[in-house]
C-alpha atoms as a PDB file:
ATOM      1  CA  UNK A   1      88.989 123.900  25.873  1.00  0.00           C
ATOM      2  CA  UNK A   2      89.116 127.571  26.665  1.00  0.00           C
ATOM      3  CA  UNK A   3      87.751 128.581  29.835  1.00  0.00           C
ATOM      4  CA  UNK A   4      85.009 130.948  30.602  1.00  0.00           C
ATOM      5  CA  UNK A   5      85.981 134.405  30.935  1.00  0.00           C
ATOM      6  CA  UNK A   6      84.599 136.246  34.272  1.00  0.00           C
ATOM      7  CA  UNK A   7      83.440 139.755  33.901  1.00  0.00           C
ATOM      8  CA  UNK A   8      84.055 141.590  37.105  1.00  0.00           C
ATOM      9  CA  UNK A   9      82.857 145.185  37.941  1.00  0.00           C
ATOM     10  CA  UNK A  10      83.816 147.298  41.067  1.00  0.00           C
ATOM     11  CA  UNK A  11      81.040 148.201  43.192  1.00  0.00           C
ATOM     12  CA  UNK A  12      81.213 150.967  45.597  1.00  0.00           C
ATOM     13  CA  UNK A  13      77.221 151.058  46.858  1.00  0.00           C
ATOM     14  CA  UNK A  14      74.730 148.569  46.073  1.00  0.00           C
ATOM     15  CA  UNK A  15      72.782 150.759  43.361  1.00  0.00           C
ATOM     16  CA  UNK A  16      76.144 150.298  41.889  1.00  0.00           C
ATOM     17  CA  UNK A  17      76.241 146.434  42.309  1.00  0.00           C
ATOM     18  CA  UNK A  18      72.699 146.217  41.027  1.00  0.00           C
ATOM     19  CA  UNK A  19      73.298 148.116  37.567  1.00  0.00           C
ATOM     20  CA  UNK A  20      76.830 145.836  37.014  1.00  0.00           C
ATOM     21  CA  UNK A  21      74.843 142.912  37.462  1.00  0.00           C
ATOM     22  CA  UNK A  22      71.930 143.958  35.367  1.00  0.00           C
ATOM     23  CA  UNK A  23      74.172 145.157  32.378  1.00  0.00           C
ATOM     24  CA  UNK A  24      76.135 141.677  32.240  1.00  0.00           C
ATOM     25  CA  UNK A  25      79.014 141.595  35.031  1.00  0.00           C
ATOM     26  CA  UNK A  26      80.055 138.214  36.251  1.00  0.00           C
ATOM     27  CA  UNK A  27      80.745 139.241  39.210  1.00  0.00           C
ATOM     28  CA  UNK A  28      81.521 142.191  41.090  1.00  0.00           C
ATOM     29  CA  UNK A  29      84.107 143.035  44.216  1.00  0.00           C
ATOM     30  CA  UNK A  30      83.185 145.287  46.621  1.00  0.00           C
ATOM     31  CA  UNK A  31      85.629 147.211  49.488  1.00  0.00           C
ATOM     32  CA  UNK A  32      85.971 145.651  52.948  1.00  0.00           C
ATOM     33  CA  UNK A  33      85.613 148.948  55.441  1.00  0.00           C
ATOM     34  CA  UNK A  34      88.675 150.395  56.582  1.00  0.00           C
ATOM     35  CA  UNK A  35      90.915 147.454  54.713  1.00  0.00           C
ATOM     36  CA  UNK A  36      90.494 148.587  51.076  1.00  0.00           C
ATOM     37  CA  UNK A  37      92.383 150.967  48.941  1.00  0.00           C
ATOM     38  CA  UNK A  38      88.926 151.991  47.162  1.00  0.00           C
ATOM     39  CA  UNK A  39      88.265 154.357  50.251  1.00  0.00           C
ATOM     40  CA  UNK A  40      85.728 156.855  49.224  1.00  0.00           C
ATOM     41  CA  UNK A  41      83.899 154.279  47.964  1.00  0.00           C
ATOM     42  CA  UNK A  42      80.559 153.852  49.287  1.00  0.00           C
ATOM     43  CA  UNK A  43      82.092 150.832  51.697  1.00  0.00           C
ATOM     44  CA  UNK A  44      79.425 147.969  52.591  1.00  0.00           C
ATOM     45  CA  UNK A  45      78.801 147.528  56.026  1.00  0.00           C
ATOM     46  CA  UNK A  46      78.538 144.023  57.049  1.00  0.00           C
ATOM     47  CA  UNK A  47      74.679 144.180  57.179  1.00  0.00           C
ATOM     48  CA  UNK A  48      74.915 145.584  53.228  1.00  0.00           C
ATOM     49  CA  UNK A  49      77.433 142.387  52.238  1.00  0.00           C
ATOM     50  CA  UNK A  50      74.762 140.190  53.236  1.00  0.00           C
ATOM     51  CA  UNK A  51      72.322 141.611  51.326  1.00  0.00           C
ATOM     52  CA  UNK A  52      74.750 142.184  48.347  1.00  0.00           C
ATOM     53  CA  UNK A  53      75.550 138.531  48.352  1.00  0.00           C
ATOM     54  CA  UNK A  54      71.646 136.866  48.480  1.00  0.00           C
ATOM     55  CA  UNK A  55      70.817 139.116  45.476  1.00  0.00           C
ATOM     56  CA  UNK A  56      73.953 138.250  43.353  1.00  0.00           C
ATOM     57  CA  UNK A  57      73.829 134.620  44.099  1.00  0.00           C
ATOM     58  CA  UNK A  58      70.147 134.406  43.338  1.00  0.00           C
ATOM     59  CA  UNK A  59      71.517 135.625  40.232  1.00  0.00           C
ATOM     60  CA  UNK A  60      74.063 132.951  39.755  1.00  0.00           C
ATOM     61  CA  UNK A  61      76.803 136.101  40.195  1.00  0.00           C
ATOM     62  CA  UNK A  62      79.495 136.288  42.608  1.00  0.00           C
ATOM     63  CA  UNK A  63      81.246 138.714  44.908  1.00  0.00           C
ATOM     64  CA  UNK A  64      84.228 139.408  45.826  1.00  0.00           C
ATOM     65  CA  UNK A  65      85.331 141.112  48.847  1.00  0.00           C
ATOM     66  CA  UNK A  66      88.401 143.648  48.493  1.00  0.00           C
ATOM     67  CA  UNK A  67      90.668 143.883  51.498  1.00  0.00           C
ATOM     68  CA  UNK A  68      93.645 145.349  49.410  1.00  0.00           C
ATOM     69  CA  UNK A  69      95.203 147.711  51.542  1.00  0.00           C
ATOM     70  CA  UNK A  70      99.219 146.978  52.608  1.00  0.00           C
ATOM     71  CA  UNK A  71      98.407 146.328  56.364  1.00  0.00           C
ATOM     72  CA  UNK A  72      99.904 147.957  59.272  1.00  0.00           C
ATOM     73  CA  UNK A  73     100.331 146.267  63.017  1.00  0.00           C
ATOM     74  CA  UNK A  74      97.951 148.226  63.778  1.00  0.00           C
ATOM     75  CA  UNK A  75      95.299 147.119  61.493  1.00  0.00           C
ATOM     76  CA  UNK A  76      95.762 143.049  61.802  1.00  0.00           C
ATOM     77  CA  UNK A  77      93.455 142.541  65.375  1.00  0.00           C
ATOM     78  CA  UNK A  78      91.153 144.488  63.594  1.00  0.00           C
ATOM     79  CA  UNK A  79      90.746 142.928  60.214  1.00  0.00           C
ATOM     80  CA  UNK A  80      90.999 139.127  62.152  1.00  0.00           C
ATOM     81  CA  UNK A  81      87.695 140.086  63.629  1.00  0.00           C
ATOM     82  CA  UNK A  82      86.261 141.406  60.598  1.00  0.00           C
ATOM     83  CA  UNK A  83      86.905 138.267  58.836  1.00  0.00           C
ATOM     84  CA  UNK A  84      85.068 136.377  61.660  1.00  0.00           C
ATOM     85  CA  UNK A  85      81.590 138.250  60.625  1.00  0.00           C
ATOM     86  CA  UNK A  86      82.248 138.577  57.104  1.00  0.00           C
ATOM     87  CA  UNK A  87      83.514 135.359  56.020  1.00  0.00           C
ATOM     88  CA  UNK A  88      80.444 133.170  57.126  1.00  0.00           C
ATOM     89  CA  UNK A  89      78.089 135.401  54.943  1.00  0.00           C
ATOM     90  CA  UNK A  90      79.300 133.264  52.008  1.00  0.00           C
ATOM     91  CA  UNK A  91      82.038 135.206  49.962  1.00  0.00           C
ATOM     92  CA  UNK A  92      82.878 134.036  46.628  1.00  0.00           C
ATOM     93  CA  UNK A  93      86.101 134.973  47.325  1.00  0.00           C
ATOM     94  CA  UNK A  94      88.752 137.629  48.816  1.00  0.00           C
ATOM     95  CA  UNK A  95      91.204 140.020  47.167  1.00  0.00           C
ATOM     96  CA  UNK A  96      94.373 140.497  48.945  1.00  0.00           C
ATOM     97  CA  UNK A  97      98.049 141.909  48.044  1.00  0.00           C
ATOM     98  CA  UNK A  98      99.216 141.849  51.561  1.00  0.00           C
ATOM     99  CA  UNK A  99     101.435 138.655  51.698  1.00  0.00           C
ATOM    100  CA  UNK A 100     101.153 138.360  55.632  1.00  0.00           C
ATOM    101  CA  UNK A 101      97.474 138.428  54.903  1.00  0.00           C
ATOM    102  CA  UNK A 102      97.252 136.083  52.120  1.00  0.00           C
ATOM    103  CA  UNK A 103      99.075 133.393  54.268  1.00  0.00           C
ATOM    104  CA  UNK A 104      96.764 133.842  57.072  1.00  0.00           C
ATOM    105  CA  UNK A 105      93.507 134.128  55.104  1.00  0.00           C
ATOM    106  CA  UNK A 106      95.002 130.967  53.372  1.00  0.00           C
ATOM    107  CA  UNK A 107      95.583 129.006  56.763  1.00  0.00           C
ATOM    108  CA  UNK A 108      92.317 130.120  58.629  1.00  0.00           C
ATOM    109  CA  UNK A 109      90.231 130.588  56.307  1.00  0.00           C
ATOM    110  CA  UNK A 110      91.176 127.546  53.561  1.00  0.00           C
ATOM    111  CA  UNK A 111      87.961 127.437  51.829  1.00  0.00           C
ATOM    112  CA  UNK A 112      87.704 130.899  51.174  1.00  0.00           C
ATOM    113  CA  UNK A 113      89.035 131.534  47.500  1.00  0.00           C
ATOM    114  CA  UNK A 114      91.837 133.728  47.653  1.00  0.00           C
ATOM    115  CA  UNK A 115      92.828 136.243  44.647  1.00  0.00           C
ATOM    116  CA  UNK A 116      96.283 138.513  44.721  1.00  0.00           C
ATOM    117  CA  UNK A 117      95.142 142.076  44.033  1.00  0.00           C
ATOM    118  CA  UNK A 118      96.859 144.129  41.372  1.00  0.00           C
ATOM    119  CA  UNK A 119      98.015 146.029  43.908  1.00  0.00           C
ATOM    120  CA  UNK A 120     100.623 143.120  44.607  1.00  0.00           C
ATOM    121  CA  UNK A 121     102.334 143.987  41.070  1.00  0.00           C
ATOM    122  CA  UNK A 122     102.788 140.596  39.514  1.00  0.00           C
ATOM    123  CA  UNK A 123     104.912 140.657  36.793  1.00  0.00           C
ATOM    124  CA  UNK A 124     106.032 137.309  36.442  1.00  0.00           C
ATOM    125  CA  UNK A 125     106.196 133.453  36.170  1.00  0.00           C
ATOM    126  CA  UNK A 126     108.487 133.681  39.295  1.00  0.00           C
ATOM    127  CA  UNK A 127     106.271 135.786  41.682  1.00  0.00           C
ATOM    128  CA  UNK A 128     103.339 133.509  40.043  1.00  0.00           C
ATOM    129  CA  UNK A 129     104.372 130.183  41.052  1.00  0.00           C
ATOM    130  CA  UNK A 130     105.489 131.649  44.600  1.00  0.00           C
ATOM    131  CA  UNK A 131     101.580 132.370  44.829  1.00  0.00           C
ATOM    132  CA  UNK A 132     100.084 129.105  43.529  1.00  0.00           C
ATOM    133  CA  UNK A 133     102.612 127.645  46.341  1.00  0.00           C
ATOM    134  CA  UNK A 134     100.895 129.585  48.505  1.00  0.00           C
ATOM    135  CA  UNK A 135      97.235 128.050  47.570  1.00  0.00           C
ATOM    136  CA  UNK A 136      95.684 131.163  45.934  1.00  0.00           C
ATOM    137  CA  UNK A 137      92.826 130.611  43.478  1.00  0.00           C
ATOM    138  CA  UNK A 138      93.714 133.872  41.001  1.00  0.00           C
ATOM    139  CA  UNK A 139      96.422 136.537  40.196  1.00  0.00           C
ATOM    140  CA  UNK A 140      95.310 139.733  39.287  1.00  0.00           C
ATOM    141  CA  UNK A 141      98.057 140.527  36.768  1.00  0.00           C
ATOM    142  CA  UNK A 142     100.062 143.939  36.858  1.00  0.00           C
ATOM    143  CA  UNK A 143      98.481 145.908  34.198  1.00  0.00           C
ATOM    144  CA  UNK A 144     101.646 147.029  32.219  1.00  0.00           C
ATOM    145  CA  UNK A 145     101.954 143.245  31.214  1.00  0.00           C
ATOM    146  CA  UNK A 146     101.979 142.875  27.108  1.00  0.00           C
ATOM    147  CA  UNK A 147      99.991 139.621  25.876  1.00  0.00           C
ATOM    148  CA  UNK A 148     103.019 138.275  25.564  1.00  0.00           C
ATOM    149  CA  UNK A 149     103.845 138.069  29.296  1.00  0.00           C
ATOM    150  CA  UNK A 150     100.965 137.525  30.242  1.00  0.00           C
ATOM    151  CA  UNK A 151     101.233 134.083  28.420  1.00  0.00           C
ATOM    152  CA  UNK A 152     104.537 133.098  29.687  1.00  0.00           C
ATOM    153  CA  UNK A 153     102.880 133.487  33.242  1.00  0.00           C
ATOM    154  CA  UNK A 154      99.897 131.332  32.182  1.00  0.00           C
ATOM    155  CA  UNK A 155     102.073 128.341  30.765  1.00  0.00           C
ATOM    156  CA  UNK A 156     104.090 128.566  33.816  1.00  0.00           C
ATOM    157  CA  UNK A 157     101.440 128.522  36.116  1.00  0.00           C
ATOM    158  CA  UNK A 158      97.729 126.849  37.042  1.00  0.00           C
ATOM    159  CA  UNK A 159      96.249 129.589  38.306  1.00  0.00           C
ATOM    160  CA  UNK A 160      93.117 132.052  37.049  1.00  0.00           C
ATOM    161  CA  UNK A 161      94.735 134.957  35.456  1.00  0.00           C
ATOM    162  CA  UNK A 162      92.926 138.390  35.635  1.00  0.00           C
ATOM    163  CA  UNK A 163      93.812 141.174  33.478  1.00  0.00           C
ATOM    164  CA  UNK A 164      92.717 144.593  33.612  1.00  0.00           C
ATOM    165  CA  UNK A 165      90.533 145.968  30.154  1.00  0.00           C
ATOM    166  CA  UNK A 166      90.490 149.601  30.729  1.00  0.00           C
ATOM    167  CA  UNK A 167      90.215 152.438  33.559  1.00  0.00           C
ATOM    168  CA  UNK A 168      93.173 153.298  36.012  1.00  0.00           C
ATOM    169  CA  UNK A 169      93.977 156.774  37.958  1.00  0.00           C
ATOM    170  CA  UNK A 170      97.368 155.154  38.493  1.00  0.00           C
ATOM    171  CA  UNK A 171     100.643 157.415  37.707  1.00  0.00           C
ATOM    172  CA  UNK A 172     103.457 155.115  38.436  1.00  0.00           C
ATOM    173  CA  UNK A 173     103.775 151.624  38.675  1.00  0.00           C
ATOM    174  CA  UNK A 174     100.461 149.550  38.180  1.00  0.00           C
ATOM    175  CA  UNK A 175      98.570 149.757  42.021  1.00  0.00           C
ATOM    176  CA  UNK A 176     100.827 152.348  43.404  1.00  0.00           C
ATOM    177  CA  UNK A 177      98.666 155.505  42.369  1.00  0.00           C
ATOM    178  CA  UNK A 178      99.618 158.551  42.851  1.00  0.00           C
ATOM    179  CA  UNK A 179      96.911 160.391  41.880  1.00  0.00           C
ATOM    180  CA  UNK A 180      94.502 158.294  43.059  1.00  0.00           C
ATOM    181  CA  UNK A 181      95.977 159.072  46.492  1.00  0.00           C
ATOM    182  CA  UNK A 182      96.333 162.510  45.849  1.00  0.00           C
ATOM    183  CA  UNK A 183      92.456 162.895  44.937  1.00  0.00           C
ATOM    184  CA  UNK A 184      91.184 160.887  47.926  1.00  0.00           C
ATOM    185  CA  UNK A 185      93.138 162.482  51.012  1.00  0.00           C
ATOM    186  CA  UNK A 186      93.353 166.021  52.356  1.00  0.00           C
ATOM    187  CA  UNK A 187      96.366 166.707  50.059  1.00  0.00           C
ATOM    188  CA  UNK A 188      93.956 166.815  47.567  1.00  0.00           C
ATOM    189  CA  UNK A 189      91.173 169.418  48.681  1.00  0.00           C
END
């Protein structure tokens, strides 16, 4: 039996989140302040999340919270007590390409769903099976894969797979993008 496909729409403000749900998303994912890579997105506060998460699931939807960013020292005190607020309001799940993070999300936090972010550039059955090891729910596949890879990396694995359809500001390798950078920091202006 073939399983149900999710359809999952960014949403960077709730107005957002509202018309993706309306016009047939899934589910949507949504930037964690200061820990995602969308970062002039219209970020949720904490406050927004919970709101954002009674109106989905009254809706049967879910949401999922994007904490994608490649973490610094600097940023780990700081994300450990954003989890502590954030992760009792009920999350569907969590996107992550940090592997330092995924292990502790996966060892504090065990019923919280964990999916690798694009941003991790999976490739492969290899780097596939290391994740499943490590307990994650979904792989959000590198979006240069063919079809044909991305089968190998399903028979290989029993995992969710999530594939990209369309949109990307990405010059380079699948999550490291360039431009995207360029457009969003001073460099840009």
């Amino acid at each position: 039996m073939t399983p149900k496909l999710e359809l999952l729409s960014p949403a960077g403000s709730f107005e957002k989140l509202r018309f993706a749900a309306e016009y047939g998303a899934d589910a949507v994912y949504a930037g964690a302040p200061s820990f995602s890579l969308r970062n002039k997105a219209e970020n949720f506060s904490l406050e927004e999340f919970h709101q954002a998460l009674q109106y989905l699931h009254a809706r049967n939807k879910k949401l999922y919270l994007a904490a994608n960013i490649f973490f610094h020292n600097e940023d780990l005190k700081p994300f450990e007590d954003f989890l502590r607020e954030a992760v009792p309001l009920g999350f569907d799940g969590i996107i992550l390409s940090d592997l330092g993070m995924i292990d502790f999300v996966r060892e504090t936090y065990p019923n919280l769903d964990v999916h690798v972010s694009t941003q991790a550039n999976t490739t492969n059955k290899a780097a596939a099976r290391l994740y499943q090891k490590m307990g994650v729910k979904r792989i959000v596949l590198a979006r240069e894969l063919t079809m044909n890879e991305i089968r190998e990396i399903r028979d290989a694995v029993d995992l969710e797979l999530e594939a990209f359809v369309h949109g990307a500001m990405c010059i380079s390798y699948s999550g490291r993008c360039l431009l995207s950078n360029y457009f969003s920091s001073e460099l840009g202006r």
